[in-house]
PDB file of N, CA and C in Angstrom:
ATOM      1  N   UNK A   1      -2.101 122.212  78.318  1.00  0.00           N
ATOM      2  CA  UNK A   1      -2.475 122.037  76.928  1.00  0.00           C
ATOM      3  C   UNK A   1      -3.536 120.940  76.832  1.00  0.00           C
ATOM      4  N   UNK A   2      -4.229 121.188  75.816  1.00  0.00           N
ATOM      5  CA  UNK A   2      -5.457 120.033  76.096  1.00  0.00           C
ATOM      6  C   UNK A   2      -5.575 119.152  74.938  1.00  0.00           C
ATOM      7  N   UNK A   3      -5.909 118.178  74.942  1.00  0.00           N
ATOM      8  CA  UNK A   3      -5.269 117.157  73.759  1.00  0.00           C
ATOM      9  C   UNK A   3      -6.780 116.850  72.963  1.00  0.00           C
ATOM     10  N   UNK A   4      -6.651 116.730  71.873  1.00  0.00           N
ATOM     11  CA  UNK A   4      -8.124 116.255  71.250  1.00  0.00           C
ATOM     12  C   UNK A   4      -7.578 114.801  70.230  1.00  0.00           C
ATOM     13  N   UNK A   5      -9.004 114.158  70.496  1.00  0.00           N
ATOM     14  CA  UNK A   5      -8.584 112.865  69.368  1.00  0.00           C
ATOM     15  C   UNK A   5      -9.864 112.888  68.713  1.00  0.00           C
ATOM     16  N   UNK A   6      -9.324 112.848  67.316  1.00  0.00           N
ATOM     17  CA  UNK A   6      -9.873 113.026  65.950  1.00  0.00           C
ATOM     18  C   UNK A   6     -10.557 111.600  65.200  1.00  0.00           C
ATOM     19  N   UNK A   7     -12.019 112.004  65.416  1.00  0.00           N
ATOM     20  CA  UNK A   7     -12.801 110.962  65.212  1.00  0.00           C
ATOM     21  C   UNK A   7     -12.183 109.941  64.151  1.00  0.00           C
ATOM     22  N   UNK A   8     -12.913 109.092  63.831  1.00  0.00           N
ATOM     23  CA  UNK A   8     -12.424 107.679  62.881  1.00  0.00           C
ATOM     24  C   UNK A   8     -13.674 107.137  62.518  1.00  0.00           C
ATOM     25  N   UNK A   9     -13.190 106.797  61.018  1.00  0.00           N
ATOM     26  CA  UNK A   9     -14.446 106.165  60.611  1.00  0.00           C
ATOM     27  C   UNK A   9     -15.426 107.264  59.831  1.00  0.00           C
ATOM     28  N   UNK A  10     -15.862 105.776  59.066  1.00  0.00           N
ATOM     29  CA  UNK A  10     -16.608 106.870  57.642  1.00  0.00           C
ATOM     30  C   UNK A  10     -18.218 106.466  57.758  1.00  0.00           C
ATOM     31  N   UNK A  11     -18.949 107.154  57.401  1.00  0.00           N
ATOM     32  CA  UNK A  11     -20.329 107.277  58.598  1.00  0.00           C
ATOM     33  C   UNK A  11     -21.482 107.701  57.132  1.00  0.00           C
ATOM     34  N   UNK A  12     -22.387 106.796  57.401  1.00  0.00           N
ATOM     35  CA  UNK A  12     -23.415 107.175  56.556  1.00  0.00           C
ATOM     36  C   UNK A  12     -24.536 107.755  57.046  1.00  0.00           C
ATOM     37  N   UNK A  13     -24.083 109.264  56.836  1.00  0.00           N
ATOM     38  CA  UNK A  13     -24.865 110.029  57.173  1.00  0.00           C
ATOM     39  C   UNK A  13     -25.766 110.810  55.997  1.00  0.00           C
ATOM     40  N   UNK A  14     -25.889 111.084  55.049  1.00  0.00           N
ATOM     41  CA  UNK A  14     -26.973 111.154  53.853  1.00  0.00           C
ATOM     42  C   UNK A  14     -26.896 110.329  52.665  1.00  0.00           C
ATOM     43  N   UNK A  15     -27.771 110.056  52.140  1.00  0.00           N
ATOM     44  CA  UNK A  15     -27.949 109.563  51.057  1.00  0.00           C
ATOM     45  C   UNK A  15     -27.241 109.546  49.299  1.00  0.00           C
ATOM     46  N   UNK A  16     -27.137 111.358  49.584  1.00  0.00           N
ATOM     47  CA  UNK A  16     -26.469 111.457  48.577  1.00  0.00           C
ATOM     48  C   UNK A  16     -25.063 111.426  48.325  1.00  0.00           C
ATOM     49  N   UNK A  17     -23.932 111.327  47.647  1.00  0.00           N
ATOM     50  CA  UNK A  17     -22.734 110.055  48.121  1.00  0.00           C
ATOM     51  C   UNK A  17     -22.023 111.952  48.354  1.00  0.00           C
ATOM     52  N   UNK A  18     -22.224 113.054  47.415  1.00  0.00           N
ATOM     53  CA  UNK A  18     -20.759 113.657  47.892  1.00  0.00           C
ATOM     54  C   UNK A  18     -21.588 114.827  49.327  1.00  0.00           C
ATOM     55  N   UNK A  19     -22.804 114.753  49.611  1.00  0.00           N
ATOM     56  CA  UNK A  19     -23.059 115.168  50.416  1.00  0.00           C
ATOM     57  C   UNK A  19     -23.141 114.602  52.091  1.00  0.00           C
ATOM     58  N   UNK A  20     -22.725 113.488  51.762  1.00  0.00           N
ATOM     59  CA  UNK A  20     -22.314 112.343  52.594  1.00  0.00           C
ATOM     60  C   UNK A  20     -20.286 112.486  52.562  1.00  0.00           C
ATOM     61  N   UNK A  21     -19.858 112.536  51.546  1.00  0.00           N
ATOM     62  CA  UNK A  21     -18.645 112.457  52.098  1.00  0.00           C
ATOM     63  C   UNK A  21     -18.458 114.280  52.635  1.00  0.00           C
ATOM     64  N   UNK A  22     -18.631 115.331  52.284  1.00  0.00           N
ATOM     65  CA  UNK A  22     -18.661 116.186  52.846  1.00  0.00           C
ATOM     66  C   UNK A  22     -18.680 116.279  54.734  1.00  0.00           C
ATOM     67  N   UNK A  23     -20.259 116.029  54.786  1.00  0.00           N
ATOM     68  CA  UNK A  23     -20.417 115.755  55.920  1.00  0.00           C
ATOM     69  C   UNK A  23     -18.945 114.427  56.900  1.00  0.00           C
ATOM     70  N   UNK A  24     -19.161 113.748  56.651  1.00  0.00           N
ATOM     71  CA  UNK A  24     -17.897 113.028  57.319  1.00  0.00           C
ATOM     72  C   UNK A  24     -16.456 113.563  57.247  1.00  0.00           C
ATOM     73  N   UNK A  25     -16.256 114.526  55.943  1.00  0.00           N
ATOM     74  CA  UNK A  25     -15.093 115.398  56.451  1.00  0.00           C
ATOM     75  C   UNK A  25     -15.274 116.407  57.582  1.00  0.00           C
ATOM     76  N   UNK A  26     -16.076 116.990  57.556  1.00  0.00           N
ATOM     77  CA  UNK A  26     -16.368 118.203  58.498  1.00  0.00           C
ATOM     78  C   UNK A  26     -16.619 117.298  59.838  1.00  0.00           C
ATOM     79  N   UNK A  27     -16.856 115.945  59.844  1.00  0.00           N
ATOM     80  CA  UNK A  27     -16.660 115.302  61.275  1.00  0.00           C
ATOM     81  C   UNK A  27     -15.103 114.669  61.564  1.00  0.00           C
ATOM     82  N   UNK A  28     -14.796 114.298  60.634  1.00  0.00           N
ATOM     83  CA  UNK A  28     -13.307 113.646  61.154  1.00  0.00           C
ATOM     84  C   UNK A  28     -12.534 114.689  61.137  1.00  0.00           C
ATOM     85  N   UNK A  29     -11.954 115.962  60.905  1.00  0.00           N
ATOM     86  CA  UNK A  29     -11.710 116.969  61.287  1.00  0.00           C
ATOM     87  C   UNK A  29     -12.039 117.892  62.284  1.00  0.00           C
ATOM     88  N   UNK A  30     -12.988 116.944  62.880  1.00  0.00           N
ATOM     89  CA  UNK A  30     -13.789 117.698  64.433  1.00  0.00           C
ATOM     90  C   UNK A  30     -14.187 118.587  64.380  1.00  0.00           C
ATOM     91  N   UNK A  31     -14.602 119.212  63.224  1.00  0.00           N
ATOM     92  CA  UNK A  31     -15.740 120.753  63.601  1.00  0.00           C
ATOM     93  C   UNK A  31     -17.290 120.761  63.485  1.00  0.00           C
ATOM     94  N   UNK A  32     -17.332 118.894  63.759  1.00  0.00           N
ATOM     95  CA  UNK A  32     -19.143 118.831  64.054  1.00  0.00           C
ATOM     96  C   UNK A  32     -19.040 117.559  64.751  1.00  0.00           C
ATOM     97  N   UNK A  33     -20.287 117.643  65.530  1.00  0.00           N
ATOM     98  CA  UNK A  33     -20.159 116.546  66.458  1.00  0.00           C
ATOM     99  C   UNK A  33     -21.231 115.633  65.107  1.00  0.00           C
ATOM    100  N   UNK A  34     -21.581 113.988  65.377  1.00  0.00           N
ATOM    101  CA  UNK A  34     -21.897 112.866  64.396  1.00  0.00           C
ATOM    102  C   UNK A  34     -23.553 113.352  64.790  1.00  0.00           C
ATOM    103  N   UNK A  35     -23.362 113.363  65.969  1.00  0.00           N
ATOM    104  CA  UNK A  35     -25.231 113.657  66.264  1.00  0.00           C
ATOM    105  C   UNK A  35     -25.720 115.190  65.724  1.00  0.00           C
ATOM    106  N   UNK A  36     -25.106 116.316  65.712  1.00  0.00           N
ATOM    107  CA  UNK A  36     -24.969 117.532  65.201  1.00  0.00           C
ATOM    108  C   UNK A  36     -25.700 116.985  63.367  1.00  0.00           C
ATOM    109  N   UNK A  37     -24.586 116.592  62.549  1.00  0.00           N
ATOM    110  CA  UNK A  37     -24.308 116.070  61.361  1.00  0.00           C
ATOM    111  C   UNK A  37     -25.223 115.346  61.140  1.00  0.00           C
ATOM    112  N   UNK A  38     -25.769 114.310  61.610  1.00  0.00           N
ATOM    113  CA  UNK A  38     -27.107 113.438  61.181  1.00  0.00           C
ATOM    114  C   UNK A  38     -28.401 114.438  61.376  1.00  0.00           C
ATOM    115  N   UNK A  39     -28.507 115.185  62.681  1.00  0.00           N
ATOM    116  CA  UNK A  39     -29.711 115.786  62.807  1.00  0.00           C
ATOM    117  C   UNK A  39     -30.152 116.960  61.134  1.00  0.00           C
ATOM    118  N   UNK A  40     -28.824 116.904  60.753  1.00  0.00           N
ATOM    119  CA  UNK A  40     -28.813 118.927  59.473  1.00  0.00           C
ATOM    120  C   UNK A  40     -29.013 117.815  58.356  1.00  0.00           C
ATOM    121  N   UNK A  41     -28.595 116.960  58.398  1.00  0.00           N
ATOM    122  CA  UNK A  41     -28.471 115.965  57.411  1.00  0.00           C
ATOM    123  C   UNK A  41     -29.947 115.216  57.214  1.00  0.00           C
ATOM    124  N   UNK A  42     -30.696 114.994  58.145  1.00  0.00           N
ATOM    125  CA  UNK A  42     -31.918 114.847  57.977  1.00  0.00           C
ATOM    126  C   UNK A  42     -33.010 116.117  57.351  1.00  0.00           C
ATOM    127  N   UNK A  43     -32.776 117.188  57.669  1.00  0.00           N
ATOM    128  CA  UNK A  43     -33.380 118.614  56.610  1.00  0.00           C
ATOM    129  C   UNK A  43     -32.647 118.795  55.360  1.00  0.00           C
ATOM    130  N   UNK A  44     -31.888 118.099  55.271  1.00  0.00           N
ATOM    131  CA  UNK A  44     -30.969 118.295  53.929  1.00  0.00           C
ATOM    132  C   UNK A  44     -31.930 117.680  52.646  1.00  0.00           C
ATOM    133  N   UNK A  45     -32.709 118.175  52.015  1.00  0.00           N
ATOM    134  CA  UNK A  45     -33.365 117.618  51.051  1.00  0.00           C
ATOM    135  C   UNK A  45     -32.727 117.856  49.290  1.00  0.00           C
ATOM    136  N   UNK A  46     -32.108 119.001  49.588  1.00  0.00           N
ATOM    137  CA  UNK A  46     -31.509 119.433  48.299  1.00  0.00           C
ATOM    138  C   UNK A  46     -29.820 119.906  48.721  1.00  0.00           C
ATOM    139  N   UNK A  47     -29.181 119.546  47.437  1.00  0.00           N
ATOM    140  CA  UNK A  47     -28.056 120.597  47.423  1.00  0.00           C
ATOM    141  C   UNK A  47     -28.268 121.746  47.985  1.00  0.00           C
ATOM    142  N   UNK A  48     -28.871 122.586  47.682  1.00  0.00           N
ATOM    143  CA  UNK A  48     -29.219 123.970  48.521  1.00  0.00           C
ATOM    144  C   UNK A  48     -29.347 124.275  49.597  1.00  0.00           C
ATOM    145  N   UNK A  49     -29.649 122.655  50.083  1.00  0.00           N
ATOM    146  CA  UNK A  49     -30.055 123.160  51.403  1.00  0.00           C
ATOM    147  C   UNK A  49     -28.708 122.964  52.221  1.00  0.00           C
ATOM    148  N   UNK A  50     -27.591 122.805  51.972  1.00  0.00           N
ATOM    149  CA  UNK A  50     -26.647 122.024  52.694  1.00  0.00           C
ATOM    150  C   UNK A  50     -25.734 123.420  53.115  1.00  0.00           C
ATOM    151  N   UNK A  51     -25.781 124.516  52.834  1.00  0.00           N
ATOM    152  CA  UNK A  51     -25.122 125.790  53.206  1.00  0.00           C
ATOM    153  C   UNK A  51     -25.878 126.483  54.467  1.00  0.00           C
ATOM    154  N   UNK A  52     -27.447 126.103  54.258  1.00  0.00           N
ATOM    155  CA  UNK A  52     -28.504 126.579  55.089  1.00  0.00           C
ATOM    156  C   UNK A  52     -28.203 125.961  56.449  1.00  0.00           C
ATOM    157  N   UNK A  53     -28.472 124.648  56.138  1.00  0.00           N
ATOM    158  CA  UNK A  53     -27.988 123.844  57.205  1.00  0.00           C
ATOM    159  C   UNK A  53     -27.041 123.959  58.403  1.00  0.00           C
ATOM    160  N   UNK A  54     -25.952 123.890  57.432  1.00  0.00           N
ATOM    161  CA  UNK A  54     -24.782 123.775  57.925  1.00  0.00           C
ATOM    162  C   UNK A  54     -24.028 125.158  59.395  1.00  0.00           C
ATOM    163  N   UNK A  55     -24.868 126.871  57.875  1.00  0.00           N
ATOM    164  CA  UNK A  55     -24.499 127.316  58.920  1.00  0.00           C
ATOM    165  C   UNK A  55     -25.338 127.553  60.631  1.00  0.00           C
ATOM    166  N   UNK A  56     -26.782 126.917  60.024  1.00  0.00           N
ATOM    167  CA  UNK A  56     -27.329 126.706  61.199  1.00  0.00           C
ATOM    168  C   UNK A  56     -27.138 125.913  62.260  1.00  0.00           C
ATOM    169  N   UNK A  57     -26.459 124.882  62.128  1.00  0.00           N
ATOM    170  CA  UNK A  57     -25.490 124.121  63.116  1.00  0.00           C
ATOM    171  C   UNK A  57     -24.367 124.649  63.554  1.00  0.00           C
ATOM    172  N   UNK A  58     -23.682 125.432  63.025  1.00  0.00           N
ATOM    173  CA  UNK A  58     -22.362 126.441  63.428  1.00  0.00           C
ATOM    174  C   UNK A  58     -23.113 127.582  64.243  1.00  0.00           C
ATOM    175  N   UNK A  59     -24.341 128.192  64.037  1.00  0.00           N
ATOM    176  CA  UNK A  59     -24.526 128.847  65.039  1.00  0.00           C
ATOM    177  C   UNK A  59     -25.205 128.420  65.974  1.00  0.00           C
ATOM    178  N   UNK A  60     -25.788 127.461  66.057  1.00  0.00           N
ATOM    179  CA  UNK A  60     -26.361 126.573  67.158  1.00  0.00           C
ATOM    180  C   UNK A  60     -25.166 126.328  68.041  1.00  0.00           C
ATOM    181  N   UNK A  61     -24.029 125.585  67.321  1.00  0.00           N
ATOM    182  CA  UNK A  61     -22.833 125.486  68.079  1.00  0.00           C
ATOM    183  C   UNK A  61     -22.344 126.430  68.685  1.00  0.00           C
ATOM    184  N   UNK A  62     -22.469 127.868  68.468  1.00  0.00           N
ATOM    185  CA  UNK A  62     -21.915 129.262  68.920  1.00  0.00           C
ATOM    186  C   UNK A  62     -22.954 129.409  70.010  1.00  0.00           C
ATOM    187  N   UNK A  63     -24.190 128.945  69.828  1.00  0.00           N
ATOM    188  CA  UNK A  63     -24.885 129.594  71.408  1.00  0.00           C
ATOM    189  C   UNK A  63     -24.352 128.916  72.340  1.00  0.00           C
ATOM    190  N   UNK A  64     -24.542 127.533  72.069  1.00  0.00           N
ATOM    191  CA  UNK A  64     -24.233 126.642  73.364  1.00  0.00           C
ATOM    192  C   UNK A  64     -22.739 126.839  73.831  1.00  0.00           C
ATOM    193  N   UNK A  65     -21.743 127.551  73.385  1.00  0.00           N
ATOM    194  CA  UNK A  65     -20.746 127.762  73.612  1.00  0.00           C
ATOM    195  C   UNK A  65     -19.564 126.571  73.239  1.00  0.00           C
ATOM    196  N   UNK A  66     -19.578 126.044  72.474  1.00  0.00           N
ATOM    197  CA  UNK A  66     -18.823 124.986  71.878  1.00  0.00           C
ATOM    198  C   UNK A  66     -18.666 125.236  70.788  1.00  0.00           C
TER     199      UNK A  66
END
């Protein structure tokens, strides 16, 4: 069985406050790595863009096999 430990800590990763706490949920729940999350978070210019983003990091994550 393989054990995982669940990041810590609240991380300012965008500017805007609930697109920022978003992002840090989807990291302390481990389904994005912090460097993943800052890089989508830097194209994040609008609300809109944060679905675009996001699932483009989920399939980025699907090629590399992680």
């Amino acid at each position: 069985m393989s054990r995982f430990t669940f990041p810590v800590g609240y991380h300012n990763i965008h500017r805007t406050k609930i697109v920022n706490y978003q992002l840090n949920r989807w990291h302390s729940l481990g389904y994005c790595r912090l460097e993943d999350l800052k890089a989508a978070a830097a194209r994040m210019r609008r609300m809109d863009d944060f679905k675009n983003e996001m699932v483009r990091e989920g399939e980025r994550a699907l090629s590399e096999e992680r």
